[in-house]
N, C-alpha and C. Protein backbone atom coordinates (compact mmCIF):
# COMPACT_ATOMS: atom_id res chain seq x y z
N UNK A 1 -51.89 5.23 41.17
CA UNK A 1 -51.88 4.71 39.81
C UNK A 1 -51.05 5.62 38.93
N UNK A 2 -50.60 5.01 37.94
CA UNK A 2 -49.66 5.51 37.46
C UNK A 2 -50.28 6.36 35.58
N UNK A 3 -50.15 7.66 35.86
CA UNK A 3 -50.69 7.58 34.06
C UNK A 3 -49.58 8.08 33.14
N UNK A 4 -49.89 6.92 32.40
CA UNK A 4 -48.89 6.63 31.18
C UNK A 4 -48.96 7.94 30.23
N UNK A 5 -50.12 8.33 30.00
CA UNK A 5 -50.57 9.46 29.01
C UNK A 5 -49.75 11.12 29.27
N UNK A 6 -48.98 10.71 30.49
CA UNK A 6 -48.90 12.07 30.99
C UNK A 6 -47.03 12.09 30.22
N UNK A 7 -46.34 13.02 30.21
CA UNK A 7 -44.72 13.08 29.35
C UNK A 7 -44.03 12.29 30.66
N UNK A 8 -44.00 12.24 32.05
CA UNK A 8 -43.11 11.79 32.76
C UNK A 8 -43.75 10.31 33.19
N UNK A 9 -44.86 9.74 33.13
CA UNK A 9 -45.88 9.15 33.51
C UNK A 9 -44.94 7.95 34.18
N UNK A 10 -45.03 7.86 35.19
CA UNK A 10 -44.02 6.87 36.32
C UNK A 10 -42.43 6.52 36.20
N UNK A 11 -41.81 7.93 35.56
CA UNK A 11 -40.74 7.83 35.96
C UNK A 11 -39.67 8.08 37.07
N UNK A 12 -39.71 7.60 37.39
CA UNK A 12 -38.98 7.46 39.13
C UNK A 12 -37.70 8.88 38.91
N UNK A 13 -37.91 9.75 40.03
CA UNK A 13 -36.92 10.74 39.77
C UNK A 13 -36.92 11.10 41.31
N UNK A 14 -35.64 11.48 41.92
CA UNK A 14 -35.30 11.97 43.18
C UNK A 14 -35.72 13.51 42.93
N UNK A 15 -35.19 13.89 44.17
CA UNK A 15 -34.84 15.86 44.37
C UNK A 15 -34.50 15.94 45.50
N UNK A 16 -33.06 16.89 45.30
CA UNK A 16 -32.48 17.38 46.01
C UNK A 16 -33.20 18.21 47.08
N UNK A 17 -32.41 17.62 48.68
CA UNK A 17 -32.99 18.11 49.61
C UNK A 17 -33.03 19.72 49.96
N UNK A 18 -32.31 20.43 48.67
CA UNK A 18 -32.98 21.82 48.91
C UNK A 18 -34.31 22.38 47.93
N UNK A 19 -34.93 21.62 47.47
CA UNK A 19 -35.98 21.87 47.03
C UNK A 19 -37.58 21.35 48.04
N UNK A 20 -38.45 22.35 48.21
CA UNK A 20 -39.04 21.75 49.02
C UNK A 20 -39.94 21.03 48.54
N UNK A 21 -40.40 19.85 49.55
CA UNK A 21 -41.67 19.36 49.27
C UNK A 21 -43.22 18.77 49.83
N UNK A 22 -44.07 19.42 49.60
CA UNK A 22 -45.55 19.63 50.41
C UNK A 22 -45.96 18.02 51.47
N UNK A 23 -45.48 18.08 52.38
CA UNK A 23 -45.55 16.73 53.29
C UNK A 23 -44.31 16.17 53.79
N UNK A 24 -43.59 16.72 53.11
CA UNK A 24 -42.18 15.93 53.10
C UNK A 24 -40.84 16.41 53.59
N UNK A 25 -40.45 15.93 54.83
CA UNK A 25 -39.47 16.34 55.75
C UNK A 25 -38.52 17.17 54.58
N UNK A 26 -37.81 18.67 54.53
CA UNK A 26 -36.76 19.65 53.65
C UNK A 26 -35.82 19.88 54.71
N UNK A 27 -34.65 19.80 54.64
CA UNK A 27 -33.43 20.28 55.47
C UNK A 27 -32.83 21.19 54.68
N UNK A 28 -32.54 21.08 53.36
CA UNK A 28 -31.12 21.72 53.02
C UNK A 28 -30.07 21.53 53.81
N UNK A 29 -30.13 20.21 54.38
CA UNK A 29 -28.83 19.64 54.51
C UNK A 29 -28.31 20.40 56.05
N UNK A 30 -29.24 21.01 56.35
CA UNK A 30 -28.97 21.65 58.01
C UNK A 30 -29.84 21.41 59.05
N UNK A 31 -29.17 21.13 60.01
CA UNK A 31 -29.92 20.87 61.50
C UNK A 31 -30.47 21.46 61.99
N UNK A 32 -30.47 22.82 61.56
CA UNK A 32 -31.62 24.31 61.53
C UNK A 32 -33.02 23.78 60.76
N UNK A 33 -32.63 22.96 59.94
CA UNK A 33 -34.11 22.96 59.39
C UNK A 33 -34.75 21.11 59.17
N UNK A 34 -33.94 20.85 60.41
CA UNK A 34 -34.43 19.12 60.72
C UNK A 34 -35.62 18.67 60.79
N UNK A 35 -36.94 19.73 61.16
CA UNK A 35 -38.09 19.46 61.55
C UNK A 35 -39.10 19.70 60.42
N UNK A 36 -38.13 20.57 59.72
CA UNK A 36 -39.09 21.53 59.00
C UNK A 36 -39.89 20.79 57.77
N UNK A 37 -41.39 20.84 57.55
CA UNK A 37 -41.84 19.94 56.47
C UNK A 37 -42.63 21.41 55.76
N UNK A 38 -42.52 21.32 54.89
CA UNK A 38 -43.38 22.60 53.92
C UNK A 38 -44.32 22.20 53.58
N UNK A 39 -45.85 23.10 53.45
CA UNK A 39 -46.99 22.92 53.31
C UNK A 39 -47.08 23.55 51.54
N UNK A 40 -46.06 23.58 50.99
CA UNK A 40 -46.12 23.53 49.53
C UNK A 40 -44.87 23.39 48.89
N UNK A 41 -45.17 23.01 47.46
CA UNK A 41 -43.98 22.24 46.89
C UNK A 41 -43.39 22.89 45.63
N UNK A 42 -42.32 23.06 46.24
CA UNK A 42 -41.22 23.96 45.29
C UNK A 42 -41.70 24.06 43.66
N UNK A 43 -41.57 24.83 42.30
CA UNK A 43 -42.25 24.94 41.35
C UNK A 43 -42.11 23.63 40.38
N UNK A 44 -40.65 23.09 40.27
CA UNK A 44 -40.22 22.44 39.88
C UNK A 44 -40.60 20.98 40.58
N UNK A 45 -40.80 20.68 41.47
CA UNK A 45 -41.50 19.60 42.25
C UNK A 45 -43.08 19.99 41.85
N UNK A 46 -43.70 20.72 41.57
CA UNK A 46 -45.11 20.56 41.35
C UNK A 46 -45.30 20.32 39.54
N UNK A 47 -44.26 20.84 39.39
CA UNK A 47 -43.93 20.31 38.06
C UNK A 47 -44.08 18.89 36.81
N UNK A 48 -43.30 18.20 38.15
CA UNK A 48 -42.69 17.09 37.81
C UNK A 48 -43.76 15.72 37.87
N UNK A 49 -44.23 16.15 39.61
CA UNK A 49 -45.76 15.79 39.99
C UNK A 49 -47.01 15.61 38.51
N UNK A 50 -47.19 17.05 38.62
CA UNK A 50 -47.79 17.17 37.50
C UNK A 50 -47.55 16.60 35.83
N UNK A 51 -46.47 16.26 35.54
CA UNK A 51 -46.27 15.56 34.04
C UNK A 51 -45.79 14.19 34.62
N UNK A 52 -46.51 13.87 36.11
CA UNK A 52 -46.58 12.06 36.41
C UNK A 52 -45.24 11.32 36.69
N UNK A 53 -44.48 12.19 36.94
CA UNK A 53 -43.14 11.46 37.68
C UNK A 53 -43.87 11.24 39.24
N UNK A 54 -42.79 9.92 39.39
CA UNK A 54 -43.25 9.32 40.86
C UNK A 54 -41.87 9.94 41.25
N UNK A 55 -41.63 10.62 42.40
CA UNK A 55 -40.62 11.03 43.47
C UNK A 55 -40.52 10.25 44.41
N UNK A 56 -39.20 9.47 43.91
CA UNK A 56 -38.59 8.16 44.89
C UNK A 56 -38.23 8.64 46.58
N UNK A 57 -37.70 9.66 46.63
CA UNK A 57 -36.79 10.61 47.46
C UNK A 57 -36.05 11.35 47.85
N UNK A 58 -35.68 11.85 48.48
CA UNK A 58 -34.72 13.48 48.63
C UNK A 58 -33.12 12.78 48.83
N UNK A 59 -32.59 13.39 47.78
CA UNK A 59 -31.03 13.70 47.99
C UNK A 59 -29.96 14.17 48.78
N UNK A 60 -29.22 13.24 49.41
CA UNK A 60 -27.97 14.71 50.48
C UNK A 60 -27.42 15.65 49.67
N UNK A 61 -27.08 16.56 50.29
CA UNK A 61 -26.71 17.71 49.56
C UNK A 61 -25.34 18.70 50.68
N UNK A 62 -24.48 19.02 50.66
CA UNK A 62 -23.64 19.92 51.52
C UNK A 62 -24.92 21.42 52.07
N UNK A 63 -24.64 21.23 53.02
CA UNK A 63 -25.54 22.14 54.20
C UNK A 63 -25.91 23.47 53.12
N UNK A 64 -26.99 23.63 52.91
CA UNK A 64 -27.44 25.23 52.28
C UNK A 64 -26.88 24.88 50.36
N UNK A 65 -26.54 23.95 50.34
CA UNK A 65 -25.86 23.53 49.09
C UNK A 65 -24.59 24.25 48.67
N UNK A 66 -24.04 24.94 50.02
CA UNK A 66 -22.66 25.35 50.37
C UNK A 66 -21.35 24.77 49.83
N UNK A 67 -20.94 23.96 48.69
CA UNK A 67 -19.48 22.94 49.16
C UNK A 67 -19.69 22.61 47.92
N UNK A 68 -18.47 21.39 47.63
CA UNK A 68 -17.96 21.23 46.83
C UNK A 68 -17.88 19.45 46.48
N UNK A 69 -18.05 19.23 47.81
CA UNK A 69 -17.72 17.82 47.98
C UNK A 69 -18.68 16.67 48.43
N UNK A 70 -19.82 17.49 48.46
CA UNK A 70 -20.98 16.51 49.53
C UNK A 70 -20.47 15.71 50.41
N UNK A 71 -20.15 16.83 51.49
CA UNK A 71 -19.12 15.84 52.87
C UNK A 71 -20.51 16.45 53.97
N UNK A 72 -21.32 16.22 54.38
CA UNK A 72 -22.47 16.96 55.34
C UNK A 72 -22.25 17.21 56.18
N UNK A 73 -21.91 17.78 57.38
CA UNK A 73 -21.40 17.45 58.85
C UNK A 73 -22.74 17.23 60.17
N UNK A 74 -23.85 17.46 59.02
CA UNK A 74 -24.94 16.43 60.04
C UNK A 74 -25.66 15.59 59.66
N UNK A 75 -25.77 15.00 57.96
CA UNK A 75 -25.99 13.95 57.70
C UNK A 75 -25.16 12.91 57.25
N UNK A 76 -23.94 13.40 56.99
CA UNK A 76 -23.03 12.25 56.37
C UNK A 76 -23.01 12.71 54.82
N UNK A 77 -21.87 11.65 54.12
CA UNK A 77 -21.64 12.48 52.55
C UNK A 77 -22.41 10.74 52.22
N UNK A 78 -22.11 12.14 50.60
CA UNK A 78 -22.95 10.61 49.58
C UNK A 78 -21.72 10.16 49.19
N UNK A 79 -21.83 9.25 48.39
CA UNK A 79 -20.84 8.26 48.23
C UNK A 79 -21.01 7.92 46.40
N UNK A 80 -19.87 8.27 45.79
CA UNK A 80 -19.92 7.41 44.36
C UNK A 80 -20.05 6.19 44.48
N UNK A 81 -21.11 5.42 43.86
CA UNK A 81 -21.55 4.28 43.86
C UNK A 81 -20.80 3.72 42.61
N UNK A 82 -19.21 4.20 41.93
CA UNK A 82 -18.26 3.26 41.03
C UNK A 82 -17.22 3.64 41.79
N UNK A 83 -17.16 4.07 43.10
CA UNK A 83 -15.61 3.85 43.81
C UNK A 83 -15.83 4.76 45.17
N UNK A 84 -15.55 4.21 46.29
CA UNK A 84 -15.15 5.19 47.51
C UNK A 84 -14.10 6.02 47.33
N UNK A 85 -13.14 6.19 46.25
CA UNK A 85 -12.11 6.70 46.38
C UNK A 85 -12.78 8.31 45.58
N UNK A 86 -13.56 7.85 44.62
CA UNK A 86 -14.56 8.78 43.67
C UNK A 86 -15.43 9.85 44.06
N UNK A 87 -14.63 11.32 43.81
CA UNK A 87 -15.90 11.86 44.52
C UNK A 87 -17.00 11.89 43.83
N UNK A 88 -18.73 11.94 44.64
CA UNK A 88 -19.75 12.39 43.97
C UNK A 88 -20.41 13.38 43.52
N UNK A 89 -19.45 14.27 43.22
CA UNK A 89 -19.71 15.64 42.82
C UNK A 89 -19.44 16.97 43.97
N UNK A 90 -20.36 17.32 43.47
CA UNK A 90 -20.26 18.77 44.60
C UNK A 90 -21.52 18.31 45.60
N UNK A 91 -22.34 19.70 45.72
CA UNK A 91 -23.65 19.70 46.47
C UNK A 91 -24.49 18.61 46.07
N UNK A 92 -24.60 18.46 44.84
CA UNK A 92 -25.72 18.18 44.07
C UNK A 92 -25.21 15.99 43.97
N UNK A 93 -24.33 16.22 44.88
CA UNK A 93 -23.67 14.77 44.87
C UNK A 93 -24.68 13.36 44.87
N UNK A 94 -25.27 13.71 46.07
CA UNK A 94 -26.62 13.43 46.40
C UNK A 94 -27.48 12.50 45.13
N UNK A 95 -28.01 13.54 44.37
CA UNK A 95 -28.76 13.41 43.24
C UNK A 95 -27.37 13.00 42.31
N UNK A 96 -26.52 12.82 41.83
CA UNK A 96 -25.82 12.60 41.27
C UNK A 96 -25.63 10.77 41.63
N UNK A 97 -25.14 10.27 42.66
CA UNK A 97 -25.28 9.51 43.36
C UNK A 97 -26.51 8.51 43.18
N UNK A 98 -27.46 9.12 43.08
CA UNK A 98 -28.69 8.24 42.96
C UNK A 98 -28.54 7.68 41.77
N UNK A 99 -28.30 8.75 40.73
CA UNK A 99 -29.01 7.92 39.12
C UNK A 99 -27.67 6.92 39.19
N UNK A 100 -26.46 7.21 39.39
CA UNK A 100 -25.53 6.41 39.11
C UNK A 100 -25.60 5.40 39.43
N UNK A 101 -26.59 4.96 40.79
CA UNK A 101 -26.49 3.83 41.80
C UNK A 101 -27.74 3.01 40.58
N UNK A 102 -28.55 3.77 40.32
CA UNK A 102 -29.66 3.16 39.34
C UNK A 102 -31.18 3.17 40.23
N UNK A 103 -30.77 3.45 41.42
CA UNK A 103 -32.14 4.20 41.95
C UNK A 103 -33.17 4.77 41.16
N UNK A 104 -33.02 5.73 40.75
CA UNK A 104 -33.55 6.34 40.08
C UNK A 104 -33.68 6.33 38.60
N UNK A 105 -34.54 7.23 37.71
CA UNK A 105 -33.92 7.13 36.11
C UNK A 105 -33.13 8.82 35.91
N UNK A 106 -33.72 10.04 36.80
CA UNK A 106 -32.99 11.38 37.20
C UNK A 106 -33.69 11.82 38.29
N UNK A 107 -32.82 12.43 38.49
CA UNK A 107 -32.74 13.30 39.92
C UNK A 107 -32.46 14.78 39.62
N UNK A 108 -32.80 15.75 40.73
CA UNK A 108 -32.91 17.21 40.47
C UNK A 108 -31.99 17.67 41.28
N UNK A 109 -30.82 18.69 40.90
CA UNK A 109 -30.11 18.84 41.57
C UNK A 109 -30.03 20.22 41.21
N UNK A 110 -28.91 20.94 41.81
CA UNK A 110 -28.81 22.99 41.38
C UNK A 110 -27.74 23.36 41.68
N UNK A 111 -27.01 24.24 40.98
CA UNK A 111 -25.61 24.91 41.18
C UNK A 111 -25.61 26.24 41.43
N UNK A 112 -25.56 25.98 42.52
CA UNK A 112 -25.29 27.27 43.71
C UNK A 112 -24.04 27.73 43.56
N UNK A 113 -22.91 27.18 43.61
CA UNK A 113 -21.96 27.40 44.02
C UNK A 113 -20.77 26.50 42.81
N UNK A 114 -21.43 26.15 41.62
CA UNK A 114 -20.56 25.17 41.08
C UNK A 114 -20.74 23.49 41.04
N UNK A 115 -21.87 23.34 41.77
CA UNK A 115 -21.78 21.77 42.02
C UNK A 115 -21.92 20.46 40.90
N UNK A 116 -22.58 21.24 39.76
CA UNK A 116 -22.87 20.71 38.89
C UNK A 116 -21.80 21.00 37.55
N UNK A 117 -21.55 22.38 37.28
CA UNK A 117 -20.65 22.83 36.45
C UNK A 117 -19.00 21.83 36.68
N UNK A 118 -18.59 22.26 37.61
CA UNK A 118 -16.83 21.67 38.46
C UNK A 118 -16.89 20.18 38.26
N UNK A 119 -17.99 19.50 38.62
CA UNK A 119 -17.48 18.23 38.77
C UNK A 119 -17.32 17.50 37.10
N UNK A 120 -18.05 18.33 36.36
CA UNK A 120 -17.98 17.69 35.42
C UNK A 120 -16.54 18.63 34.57
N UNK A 121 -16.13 18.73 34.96
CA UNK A 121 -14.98 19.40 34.20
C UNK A 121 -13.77 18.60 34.86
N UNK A 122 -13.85 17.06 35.97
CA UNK A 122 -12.61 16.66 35.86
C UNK A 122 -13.18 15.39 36.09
């Protein structure tokens, strides 16, 4: 059930697959960590939980959130959902990708390396 009373109260929001979450298959985007499910949930995921966002699902992301381009080489890249020709950002493509597609209303993403800063500068 959904409570309205709460600041996020059923707003649908992704997170990026390098954030972990308590039940819920975490890769960071590597085949090192394909199996791996965490028995607790990153601060910002308990967060979000907590002020009543519903978490639709986890985002691709470039391996370790390494790159520039969200190209994965063991899950596949995300894709701009206003053009194949379009890239979807950096790491954080993933979550970028979602809200654009309308999946979501936001998604959680992090700049490691630029992923969020770069893309929006062209």
């Amino acid at each position: 059930a959904v409570d309205a009373s709460t600041s996020l109260g059923g707003v649908p929001i992704a997170v990026k697959d390098n954030f972990v979450t308590k039940g819920v298959r975490t890769t960071a985007g590597s085949k090192m960590l394909d199996s791996f499910v965490p028995p607790f949930d990153a601060t910002v995921v308990e967060r979000l939980k907590q002020a009543g966002a519903v978490l639709v699902g986890k985002t691709n992301l470039d391996e370790f959130s390494m790159g520039s381009f969200n190209d994965n080489p063991h899950f596949g890249r995300a894709f701009n959902p206003h053009g194949t020709g379009l890239s979807p950002g950096g790491s954080s493509g993933g979550s970028a990708s979602a809200v654009a597609a309308g999946l979501c209303f936001a998604a959680i993403g992090s700049d490691t390396g630029g992923s969020i800063r770069l893309p929006a500068s062209y």
